[in-house]
Protein backbone atom coordinates (compact mmCIF):
# COMPACT_ATOMS: atom_id res chain seq x y z
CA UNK A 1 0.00 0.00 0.00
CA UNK A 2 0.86 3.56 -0.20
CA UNK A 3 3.27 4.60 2.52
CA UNK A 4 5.38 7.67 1.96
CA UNK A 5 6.78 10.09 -0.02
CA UNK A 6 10.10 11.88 -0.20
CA UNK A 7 12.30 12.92 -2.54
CA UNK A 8 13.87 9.84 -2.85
CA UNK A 9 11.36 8.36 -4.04
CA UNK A 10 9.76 10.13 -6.96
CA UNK A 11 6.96 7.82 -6.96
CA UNK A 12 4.88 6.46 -3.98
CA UNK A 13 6.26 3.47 -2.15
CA UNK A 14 4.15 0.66 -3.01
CA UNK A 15 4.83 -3.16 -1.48
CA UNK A 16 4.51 -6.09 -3.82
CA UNK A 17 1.31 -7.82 -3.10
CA UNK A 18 -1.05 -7.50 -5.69
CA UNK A 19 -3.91 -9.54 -7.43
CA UNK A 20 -6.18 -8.62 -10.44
CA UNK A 21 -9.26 -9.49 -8.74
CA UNK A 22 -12.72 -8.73 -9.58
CA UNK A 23 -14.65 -6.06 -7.68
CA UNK A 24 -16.20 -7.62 -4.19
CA UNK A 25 -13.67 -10.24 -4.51
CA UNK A 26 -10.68 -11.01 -1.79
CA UNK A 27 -7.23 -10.23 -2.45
CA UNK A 28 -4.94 -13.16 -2.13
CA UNK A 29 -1.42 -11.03 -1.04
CA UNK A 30 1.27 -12.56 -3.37
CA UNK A 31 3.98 -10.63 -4.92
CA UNK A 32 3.63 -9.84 -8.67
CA UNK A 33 4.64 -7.43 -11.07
CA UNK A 34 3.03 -4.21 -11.19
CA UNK A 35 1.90 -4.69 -14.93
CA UNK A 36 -0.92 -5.04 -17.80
CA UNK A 37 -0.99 -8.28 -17.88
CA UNK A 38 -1.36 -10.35 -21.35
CA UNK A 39 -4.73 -11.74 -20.86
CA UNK A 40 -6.38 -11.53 -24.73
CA UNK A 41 -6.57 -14.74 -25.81
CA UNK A 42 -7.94 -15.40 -29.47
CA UNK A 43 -11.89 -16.18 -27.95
CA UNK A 44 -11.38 -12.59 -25.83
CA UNK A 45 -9.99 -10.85 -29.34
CA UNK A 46 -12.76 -12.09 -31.11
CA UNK A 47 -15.58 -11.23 -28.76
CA UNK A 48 -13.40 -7.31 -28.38
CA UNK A 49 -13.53 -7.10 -32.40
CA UNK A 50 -16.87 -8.94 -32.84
CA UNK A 51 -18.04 -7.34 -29.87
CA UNK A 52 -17.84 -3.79 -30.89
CA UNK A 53 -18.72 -3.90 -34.43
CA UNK A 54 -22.08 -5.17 -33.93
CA UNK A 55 -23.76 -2.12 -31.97
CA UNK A 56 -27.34 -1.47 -32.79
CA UNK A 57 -27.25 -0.56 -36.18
CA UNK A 58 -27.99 -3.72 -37.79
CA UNK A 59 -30.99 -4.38 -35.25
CA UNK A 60 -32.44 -0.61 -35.96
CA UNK A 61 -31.65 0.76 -39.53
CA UNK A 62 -29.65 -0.81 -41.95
CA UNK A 63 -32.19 0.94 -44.49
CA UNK A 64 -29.03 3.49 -45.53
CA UNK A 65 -27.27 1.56 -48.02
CA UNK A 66 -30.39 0.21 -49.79
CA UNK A 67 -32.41 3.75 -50.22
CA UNK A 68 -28.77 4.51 -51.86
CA UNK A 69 -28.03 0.99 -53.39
CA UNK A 70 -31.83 1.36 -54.94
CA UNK A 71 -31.89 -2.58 -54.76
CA UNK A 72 -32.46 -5.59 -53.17
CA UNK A 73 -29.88 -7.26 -54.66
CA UNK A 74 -27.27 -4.40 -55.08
CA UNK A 75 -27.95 -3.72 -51.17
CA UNK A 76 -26.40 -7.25 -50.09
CA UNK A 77 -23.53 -6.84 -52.89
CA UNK A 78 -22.71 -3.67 -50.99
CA UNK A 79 -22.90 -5.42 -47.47
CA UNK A 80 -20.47 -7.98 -48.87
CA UNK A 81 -18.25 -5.85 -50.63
CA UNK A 82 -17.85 -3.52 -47.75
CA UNK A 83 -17.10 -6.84 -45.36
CA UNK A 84 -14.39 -7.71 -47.99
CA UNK A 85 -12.70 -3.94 -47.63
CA UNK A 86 -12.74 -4.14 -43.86
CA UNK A 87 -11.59 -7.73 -43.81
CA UNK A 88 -8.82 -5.47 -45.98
CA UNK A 89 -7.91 -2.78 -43.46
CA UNK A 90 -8.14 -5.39 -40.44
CA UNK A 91 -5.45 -7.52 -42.12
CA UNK A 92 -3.20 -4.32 -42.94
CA UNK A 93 -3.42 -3.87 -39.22
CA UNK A 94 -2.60 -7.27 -38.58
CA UNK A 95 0.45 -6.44 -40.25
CA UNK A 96 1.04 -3.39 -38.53
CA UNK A 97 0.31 -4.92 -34.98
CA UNK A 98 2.75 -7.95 -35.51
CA UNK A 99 5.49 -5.51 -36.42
CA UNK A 100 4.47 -3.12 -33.78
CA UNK A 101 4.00 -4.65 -30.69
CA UNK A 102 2.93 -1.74 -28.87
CA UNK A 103 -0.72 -0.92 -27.63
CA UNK A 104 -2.54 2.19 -28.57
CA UNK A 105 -3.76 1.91 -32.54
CA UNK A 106 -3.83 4.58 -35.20
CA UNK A 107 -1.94 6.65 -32.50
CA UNK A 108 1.29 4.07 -32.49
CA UNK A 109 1.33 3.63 -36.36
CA UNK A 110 1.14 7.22 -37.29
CA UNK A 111 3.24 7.95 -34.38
CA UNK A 112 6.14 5.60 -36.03
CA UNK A 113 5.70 6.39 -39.52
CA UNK A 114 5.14 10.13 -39.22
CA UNK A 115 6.32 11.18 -36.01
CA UNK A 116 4.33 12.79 -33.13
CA UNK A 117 2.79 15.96 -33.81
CA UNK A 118 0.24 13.97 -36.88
CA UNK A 119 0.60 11.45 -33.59
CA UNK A 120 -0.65 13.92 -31.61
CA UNK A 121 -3.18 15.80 -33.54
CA UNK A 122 -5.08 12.04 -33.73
CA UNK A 123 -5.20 12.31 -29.67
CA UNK A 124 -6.27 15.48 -29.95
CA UNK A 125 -9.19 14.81 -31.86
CA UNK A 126 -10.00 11.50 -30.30
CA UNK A 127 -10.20 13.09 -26.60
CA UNK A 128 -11.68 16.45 -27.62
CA UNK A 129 -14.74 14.66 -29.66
CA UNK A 130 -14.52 11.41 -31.34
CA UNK A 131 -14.64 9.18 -28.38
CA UNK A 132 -16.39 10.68 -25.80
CA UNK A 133 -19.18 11.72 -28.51
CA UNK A 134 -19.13 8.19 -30.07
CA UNK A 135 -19.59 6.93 -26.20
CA UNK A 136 -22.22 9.01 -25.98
CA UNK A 137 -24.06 8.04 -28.80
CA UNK A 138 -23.92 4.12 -28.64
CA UNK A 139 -24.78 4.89 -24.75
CA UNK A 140 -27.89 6.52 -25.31
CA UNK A 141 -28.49 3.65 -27.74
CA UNK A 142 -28.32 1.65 -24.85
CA UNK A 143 -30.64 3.77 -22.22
CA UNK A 144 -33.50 4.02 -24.82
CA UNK A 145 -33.94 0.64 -25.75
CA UNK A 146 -33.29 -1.17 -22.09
CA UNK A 147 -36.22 1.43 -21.23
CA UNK A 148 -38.48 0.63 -23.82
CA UNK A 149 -39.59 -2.71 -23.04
CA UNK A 150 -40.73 -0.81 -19.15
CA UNK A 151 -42.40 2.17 -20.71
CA UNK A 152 -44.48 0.18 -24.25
CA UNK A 153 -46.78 1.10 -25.29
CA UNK A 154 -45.87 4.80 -24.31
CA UNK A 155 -43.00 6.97 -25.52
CA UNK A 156 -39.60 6.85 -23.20
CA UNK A 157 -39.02 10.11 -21.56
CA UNK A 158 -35.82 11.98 -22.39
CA UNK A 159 -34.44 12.73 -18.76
CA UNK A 160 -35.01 8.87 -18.15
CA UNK A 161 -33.04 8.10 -21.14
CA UNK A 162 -29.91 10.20 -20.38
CA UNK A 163 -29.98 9.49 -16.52
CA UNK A 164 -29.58 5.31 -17.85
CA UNK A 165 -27.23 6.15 -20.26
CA UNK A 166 -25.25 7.74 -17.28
CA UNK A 167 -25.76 5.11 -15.34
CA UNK A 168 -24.87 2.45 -18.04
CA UNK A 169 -21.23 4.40 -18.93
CA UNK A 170 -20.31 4.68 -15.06
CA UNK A 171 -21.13 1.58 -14.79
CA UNK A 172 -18.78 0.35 -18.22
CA UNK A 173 -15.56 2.94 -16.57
CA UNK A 174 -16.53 1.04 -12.69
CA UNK A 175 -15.83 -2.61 -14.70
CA UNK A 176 -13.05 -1.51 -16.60
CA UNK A 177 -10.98 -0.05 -13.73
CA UNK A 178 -11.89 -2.79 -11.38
CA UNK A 179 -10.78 -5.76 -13.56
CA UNK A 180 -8.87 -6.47 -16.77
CA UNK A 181 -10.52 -10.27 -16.25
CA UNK A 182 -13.74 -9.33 -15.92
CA UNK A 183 -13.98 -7.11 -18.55
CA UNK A 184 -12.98 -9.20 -20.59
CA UNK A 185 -15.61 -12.14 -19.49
CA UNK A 186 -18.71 -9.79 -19.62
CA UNK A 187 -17.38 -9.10 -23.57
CA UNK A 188 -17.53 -12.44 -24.37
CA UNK A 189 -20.74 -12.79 -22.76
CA UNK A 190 -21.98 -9.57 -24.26
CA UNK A 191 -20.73 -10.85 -27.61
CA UNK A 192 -22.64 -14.11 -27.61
CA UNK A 193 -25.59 -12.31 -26.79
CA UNK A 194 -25.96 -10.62 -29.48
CA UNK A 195 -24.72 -13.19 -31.71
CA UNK A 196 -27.60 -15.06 -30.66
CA UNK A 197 -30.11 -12.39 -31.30
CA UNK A 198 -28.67 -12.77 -34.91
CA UNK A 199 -29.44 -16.48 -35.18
CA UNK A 200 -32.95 -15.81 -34.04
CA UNK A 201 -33.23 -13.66 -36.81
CA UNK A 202 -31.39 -15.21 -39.42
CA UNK A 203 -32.88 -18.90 -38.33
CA UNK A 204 -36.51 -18.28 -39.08
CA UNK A 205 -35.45 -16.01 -42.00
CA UNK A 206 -34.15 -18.75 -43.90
CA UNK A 207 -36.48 -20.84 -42.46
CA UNK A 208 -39.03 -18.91 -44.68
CA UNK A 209 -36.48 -18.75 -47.43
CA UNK A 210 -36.74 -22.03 -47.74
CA UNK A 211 -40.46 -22.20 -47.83
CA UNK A 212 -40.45 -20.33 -50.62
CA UNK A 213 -40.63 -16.06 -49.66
CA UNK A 214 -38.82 -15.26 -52.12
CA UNK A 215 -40.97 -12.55 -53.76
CA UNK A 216 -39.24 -10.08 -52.32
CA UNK A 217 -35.80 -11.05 -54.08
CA UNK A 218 -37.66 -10.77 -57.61
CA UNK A 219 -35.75 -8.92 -59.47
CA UNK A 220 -33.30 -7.90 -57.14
CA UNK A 221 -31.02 -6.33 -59.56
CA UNK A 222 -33.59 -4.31 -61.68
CA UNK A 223 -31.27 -2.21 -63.87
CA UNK A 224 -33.51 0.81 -63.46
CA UNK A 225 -33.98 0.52 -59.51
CA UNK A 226 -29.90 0.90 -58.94
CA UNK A 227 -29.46 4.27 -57.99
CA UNK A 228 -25.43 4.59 -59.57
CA UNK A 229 -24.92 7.90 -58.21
CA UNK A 230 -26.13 7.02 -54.57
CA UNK A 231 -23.87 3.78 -54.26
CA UNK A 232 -20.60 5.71 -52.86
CA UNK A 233 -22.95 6.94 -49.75
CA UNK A 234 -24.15 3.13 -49.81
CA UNK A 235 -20.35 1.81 -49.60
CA UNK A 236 -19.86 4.92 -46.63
CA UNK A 237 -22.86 3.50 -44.83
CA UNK A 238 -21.73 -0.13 -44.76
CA UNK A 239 -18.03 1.19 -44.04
CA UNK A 240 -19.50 2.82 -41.01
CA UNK A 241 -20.91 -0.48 -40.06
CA UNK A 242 -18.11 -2.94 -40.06
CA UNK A 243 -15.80 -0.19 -37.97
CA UNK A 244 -14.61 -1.46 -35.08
CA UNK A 245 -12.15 -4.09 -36.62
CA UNK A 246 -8.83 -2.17 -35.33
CA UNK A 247 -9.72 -2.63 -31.40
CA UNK A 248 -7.68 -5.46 -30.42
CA UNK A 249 -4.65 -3.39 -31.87
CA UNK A 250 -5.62 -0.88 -29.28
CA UNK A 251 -4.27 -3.90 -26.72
CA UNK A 252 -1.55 -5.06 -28.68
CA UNK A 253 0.70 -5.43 -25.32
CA UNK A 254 -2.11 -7.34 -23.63
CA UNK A 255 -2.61 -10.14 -26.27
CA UNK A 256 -1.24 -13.59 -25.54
CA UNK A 257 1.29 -13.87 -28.26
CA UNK A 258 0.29 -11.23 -30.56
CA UNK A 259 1.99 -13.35 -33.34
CA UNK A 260 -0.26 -15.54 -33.64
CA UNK A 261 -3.38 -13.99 -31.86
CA UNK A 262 -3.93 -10.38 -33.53
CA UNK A 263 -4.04 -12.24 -37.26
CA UNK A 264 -6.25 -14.90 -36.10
CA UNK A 265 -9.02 -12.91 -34.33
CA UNK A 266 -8.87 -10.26 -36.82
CA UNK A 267 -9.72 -13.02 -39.84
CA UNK A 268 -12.04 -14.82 -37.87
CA UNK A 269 -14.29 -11.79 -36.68
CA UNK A 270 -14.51 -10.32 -40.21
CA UNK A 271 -15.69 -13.91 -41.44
CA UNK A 272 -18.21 -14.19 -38.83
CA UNK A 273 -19.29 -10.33 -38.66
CA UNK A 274 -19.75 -10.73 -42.55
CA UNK A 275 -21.52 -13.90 -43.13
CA UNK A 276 -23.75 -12.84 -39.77
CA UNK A 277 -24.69 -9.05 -41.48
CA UNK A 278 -25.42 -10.51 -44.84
CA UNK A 279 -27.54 -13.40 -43.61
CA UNK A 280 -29.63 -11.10 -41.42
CA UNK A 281 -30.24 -8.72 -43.99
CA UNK A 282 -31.40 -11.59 -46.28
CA UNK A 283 -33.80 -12.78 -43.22
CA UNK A 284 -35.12 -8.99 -43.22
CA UNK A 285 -36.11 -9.15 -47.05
CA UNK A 286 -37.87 -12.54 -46.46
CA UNK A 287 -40.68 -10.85 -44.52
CA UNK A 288 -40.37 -7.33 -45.55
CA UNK A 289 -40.16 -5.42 -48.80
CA UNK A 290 -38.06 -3.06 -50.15
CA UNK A 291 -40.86 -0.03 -48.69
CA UNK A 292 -41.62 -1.93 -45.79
CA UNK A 293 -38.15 -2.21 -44.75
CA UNK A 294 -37.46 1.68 -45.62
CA UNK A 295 -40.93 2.77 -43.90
CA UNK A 296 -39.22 0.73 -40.15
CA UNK A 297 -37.73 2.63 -37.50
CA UNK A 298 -36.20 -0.50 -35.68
CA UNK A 299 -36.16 -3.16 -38.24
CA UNK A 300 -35.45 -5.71 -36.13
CA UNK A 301 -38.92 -4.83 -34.16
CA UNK A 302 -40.85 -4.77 -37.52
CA UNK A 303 -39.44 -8.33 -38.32
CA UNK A 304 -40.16 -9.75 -34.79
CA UNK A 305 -43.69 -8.25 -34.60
CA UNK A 306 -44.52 -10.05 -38.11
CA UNK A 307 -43.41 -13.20 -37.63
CA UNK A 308 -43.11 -13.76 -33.82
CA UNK A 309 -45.69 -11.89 -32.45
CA UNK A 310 -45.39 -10.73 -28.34
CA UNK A 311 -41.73 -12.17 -28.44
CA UNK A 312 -40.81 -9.39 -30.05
CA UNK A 313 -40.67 -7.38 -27.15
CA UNK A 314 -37.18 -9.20 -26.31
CA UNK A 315 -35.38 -7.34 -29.01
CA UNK A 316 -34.97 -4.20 -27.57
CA UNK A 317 -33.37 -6.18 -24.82
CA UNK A 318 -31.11 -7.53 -27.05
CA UNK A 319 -30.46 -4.16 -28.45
CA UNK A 320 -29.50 -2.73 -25.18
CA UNK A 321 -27.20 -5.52 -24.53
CA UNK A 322 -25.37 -5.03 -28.04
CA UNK A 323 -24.81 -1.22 -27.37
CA UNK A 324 -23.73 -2.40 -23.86
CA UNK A 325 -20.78 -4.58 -25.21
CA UNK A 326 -19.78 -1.99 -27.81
CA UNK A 327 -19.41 0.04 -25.17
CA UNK A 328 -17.59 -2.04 -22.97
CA UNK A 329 -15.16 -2.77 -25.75
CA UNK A 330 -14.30 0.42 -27.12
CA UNK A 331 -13.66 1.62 -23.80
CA UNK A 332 -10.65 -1.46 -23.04
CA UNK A 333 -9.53 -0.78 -26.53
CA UNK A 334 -9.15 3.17 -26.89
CA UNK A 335 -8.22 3.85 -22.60
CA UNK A 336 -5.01 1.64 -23.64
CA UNK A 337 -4.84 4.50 -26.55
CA UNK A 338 -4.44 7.41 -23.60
CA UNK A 339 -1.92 4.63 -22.02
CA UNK A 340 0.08 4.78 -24.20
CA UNK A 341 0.09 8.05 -24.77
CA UNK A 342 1.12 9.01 -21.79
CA UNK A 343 3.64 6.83 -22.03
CA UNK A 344 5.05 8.86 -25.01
CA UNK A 345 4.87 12.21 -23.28
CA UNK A 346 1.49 13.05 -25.13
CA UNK A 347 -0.51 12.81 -21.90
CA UNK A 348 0.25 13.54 -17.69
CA UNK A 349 2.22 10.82 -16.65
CA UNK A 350 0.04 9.52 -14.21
CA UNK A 351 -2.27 7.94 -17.23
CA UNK A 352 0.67 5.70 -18.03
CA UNK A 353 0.55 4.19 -14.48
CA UNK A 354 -1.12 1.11 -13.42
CA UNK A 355 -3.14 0.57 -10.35
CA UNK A 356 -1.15 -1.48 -7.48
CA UNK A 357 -3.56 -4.69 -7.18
CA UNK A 358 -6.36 -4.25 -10.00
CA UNK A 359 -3.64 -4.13 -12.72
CA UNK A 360 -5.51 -1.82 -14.83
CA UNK A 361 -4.96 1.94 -15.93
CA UNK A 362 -7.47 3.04 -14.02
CA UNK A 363 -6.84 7.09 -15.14
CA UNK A 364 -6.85 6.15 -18.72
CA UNK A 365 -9.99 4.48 -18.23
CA UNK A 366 -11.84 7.50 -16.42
CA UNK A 367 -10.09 10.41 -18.35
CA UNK A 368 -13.03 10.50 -20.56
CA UNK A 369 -15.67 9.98 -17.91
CA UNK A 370 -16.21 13.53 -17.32
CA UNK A 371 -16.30 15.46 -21.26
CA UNK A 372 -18.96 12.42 -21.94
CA UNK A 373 -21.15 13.01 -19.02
CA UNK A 374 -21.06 16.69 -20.46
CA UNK A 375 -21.64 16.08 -23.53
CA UNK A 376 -24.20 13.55 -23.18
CA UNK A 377 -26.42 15.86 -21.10
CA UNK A 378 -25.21 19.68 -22.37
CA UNK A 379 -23.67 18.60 -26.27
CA UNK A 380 -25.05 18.12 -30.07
CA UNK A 381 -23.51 14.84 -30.05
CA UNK A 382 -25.34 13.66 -33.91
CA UNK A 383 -23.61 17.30 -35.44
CA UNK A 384 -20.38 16.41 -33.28
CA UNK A 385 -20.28 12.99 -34.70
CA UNK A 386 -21.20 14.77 -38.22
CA UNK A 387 -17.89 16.74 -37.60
CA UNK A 388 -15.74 13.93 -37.02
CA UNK A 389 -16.97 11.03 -39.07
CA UNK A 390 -14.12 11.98 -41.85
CA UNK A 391 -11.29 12.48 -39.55
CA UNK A 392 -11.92 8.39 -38.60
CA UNK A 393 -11.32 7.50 -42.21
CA UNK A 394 -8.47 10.21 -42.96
CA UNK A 395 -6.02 8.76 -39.79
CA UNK A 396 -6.96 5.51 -40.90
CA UNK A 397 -6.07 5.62 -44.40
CA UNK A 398 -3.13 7.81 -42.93
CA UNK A 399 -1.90 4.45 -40.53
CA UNK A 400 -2.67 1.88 -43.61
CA UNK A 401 -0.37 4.46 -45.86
CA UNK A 402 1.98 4.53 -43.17
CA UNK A 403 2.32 0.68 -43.64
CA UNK A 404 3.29 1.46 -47.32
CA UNK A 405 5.76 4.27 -46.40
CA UNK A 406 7.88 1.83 -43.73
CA UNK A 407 8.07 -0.91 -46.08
CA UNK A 408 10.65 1.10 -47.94
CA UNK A 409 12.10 3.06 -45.01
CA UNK A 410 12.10 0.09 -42.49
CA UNK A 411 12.55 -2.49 -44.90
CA UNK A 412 14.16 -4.91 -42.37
CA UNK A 413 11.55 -4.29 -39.61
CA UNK A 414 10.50 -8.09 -38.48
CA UNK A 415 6.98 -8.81 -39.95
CA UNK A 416 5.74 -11.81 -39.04
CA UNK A 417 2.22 -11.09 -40.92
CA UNK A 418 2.55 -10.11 -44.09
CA UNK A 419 0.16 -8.66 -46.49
CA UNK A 420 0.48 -7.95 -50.41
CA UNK A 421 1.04 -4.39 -51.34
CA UNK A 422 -2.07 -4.42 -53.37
CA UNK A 423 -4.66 -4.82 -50.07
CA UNK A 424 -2.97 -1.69 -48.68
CA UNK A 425 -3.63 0.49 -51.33
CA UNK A 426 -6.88 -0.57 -52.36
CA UNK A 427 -7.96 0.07 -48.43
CA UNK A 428 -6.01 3.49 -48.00
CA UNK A 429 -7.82 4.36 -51.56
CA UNK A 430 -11.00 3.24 -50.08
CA UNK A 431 -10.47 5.68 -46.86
CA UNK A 432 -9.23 8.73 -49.17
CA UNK A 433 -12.47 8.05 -51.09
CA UNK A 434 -14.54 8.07 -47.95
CA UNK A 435 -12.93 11.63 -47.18
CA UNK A 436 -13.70 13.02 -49.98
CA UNK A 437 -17.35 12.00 -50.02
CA UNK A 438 -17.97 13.37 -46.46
CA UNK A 439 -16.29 16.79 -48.30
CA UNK A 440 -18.25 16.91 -51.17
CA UNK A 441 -21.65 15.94 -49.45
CA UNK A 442 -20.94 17.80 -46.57
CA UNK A 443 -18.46 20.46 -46.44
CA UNK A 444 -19.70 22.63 -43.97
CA UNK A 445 -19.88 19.94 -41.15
CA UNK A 446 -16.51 18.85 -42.05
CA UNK A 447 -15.08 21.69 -42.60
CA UNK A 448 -15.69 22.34 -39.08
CA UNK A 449 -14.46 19.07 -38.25
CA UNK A 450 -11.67 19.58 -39.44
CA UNK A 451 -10.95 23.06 -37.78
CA UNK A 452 -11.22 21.19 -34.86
CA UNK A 453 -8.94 19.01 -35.32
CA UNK A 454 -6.11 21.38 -36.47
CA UNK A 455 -6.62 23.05 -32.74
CA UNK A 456 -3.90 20.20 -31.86
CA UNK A 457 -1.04 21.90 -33.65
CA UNK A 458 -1.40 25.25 -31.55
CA UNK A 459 -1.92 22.93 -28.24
CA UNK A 460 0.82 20.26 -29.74
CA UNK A 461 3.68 23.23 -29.45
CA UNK A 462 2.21 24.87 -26.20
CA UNK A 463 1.85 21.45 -24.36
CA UNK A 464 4.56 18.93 -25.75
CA UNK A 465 6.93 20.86 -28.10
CA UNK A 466 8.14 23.82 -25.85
CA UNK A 467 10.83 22.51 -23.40
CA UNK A 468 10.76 25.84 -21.68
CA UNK A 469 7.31 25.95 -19.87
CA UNK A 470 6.19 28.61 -17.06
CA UNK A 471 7.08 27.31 -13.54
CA UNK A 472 3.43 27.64 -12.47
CA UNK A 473 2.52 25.35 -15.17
CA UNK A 474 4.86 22.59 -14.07
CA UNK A 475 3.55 23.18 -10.38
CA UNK A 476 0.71 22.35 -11.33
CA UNK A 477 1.31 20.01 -13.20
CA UNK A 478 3.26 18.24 -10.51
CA UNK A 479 0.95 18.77 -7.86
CA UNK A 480 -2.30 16.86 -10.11
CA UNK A 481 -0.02 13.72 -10.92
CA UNK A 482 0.83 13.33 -7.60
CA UNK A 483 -2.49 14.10 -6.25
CA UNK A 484 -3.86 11.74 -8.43
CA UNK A 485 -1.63 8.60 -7.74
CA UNK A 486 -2.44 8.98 -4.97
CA UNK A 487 -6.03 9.38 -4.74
CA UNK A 488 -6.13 6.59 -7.35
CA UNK A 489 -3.55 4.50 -5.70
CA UNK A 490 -1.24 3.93 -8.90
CA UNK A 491 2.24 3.69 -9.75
CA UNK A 492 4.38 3.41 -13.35
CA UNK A 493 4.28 -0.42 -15.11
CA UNK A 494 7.29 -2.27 -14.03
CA UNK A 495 9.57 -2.81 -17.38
């Protein structure tokens, strides 16, 4: 425990017993390394990539990419085609993790290919907006639909709806700084869950597929229903909805042999996240029609309520639970981004330290805790996320280029996954593409967006670059990552 401090020890004196335990549970004193541990196995990858790629959009409104597809049939090429470009970008990334061992994601690759202020103005934009709004967002996902099932046939109130969603991410930062373990064994949980609201789905979809609904699939590809000019803003759509394949590289440092592991998640997710969104949306058209399917709010409801009758009140339960383990997993993934971070000098140093027995970075975990609670009850979080929907696709095309640019300046960097040069640059074409879209459909929002973003620079020389900084700034500095380590009762990872 914490004893002392003096200026011998720059640190708080900490003795050696210390368990990852689960919250309630008894510590069993032992000495250990004060650590992240390497706890992702290739089932606890899957269910983190898996996990947070299925949120609630294919239960509530996968109707974007066919009003833009204009077909049946051009709808589930698009769904297909855009699993086959993320199955792309995840294996550049497997590349990228298995030469780069270290956690923390876009930040790490751009950081090593193009130094740290690009480095930098990713954090920038991820702590300032991206994340906490994106938190925010699948969050209140979660609080309406847990609610709805209590409050049917009547509308959900709004200040019910945010006061669950508050409860629901406090309760996501509590799990995640109490235990790496757990955390991990409520996303696989999470994970199955809503793979199994999938299979009841897709089971008596096909079930009826095979009976002989196919009316709905006649002609699927009608040459004058394809909509040519809508079919970028189909492939943006279905990009949007396989993101979430990069998290395990967010953990790189906590997979059990990353070797091995990061590749073989990666592939297997994308397999099963494809084959589960195309086979869903092919239940969907067996008992709805193009308009019926366009005319649904919560698709998933509409298909319950016409083929199962009352059980379809246990979809918005399974909805809830979805949003619940995207949120739990993008939280493990992108705290270990502020991790490491800190690590680099991009952060306080006391969000590089671990806590003494729970063996988690417990002030990466909660540095978002408070801009999300803001924003979720004071923010425009849909025009935030309009803001910063491009800058996703511009680092990421940036990280995937940056995997083209250290072939030929690192050429003897050790890759022990290796991809062909060709899936890199059709995927970093794909992201440049998807920039351009969001800037030619809407450059207002992203214009601001990206004015945002270049705020970084200005703070990038006034907060990392300048060596000489005013004494009361260091003071205080000082004086909150000490208070801190304290308070939180951490300490730097033992190398």
């Amino acid at each position: 425990m914490i004893s002392e401090w003096n200026s011998e020890h720059p640190h708080p004196v900490v003795d050696s017993t210390c368990q990852d335990t689960a919250p309630g549970q008894s510590l069993d004193p032992g000495p250990c390394k004060v650590e992240l541990k390497r706890k992702v196995t290739v089932l606890r990858g899957i269910s983190i990539i898996v996990g947070t790629i299925i949120g609630a959009g294919i239960f509530i409104s996968p109707k974007g990419i066919l009003k833009n597809s204009g077909s049946v049939g051009m709808s589930l090429v698009v769904w297909v085609t855009c699993g086959v470009l993320s199955l792309f970008g995840a294996l550049c990334y497997a590349e990228l993790g298995t030469s780069i061992k270290k956690s923390g994601g876009h930040y790490t690759y751009i950081l090593e290919a193009f130094g740290p202020q690009m480095a930098f103005m990713r954090l920038w934009a991820d702590m300032i907006a991206i994340r906490p709004a994106g938190l925010a967002v699948i969050a209140l996902a979660f609080g309406r639909y847990i609610l709805e099932p209590i409050f049917m046939p009547c509308g959900v109130p709004e200040t019910a709806i945010k006061l669950t969603t508050a409860i629901g991410i406090t309760a996501v930062m509590y799990i995640n700084s109490m235990s790496v373990s757990w955390t991990a064994r409520l996303q696989i949980f999470l994970t199955c869950s809503k793979l199994l609201a999938m299979v009841i789905i897709i089971i008596p979809g096909l079930y009826q597929l095979f009976k002989g609904e196919t009316k709905n699939f006649q002609n699927a590809f009608e040459v004058g229903a394809v909509e040519f000019m809508g079919l970028p803003l189909a492939f943006y759509s279905g990009m949007y909805a396989y993101a979430g394949w990069f998290y395990l590289n967010f953990v790189t440092e906590e997979v059990d042999n990353p070797e091995r592991t990061v590749p073989l998640a990666i592939c297997i997710s994308m397999v099963i996240v494809t084959i589960c969104y195309t086979l869903t949306n092919v239940a969907y058209y067996t008992v709805m029609s193009a308009e019926e399917l366009l005319a649904s709010h919560a698709v998933a409801v509409t298909f319950a309520e016409k083929l199962m009758g009352h059980f379809s009140l246990v979809v918005p339960i399974f909805v809830s639970l979805s949003c619940f383990g995207s949120m739990n997993g993008c939280l493990f993934a992108f705290s270990r981004m502020f991790y490491v971070a800190s690590r680099e000098g991009h952060l306080p140093e006391v969000f590089s330290m671990i806590h003494i027995r729970r063996h988690t970075p417990i002030a990466a975990v909660i540095i978002l805790y408070p801009i999300t609670i803001l924003i979720l009850f004071l923010g425009d979080i849909y025009s935030l996320l309009n803001f910063m929907s491009f800058l996703r696709w511009l680092f990421i095309g940036m990280a995937v280029v940056g995997l083209i640019y250290l072939r030929y300046t690192r050429p003897d960097m050790p890759r022990p996954f290796k991809v062909p040069i060709f899936i890199p640059a059709v995927f970093s074409f794909t992201c440049f593409f998807m920039v351009f879209l969001s800037l030619y459909s809407d450059p207002v929002n992203t214009g601001i967006g990206f004015a945002i973003s270049l705020t970084g620079i200005p703070a990038y020389y006034i907060f990392i670059a300048f060596h000489t900084k005013p004494k009361w700034l260091l003071r205080l500095s000082d004086f909150v990552n000490r208070s801190l380590q304290i308070l939180l009762e951490v300490v730097p990872a033992e190398n």
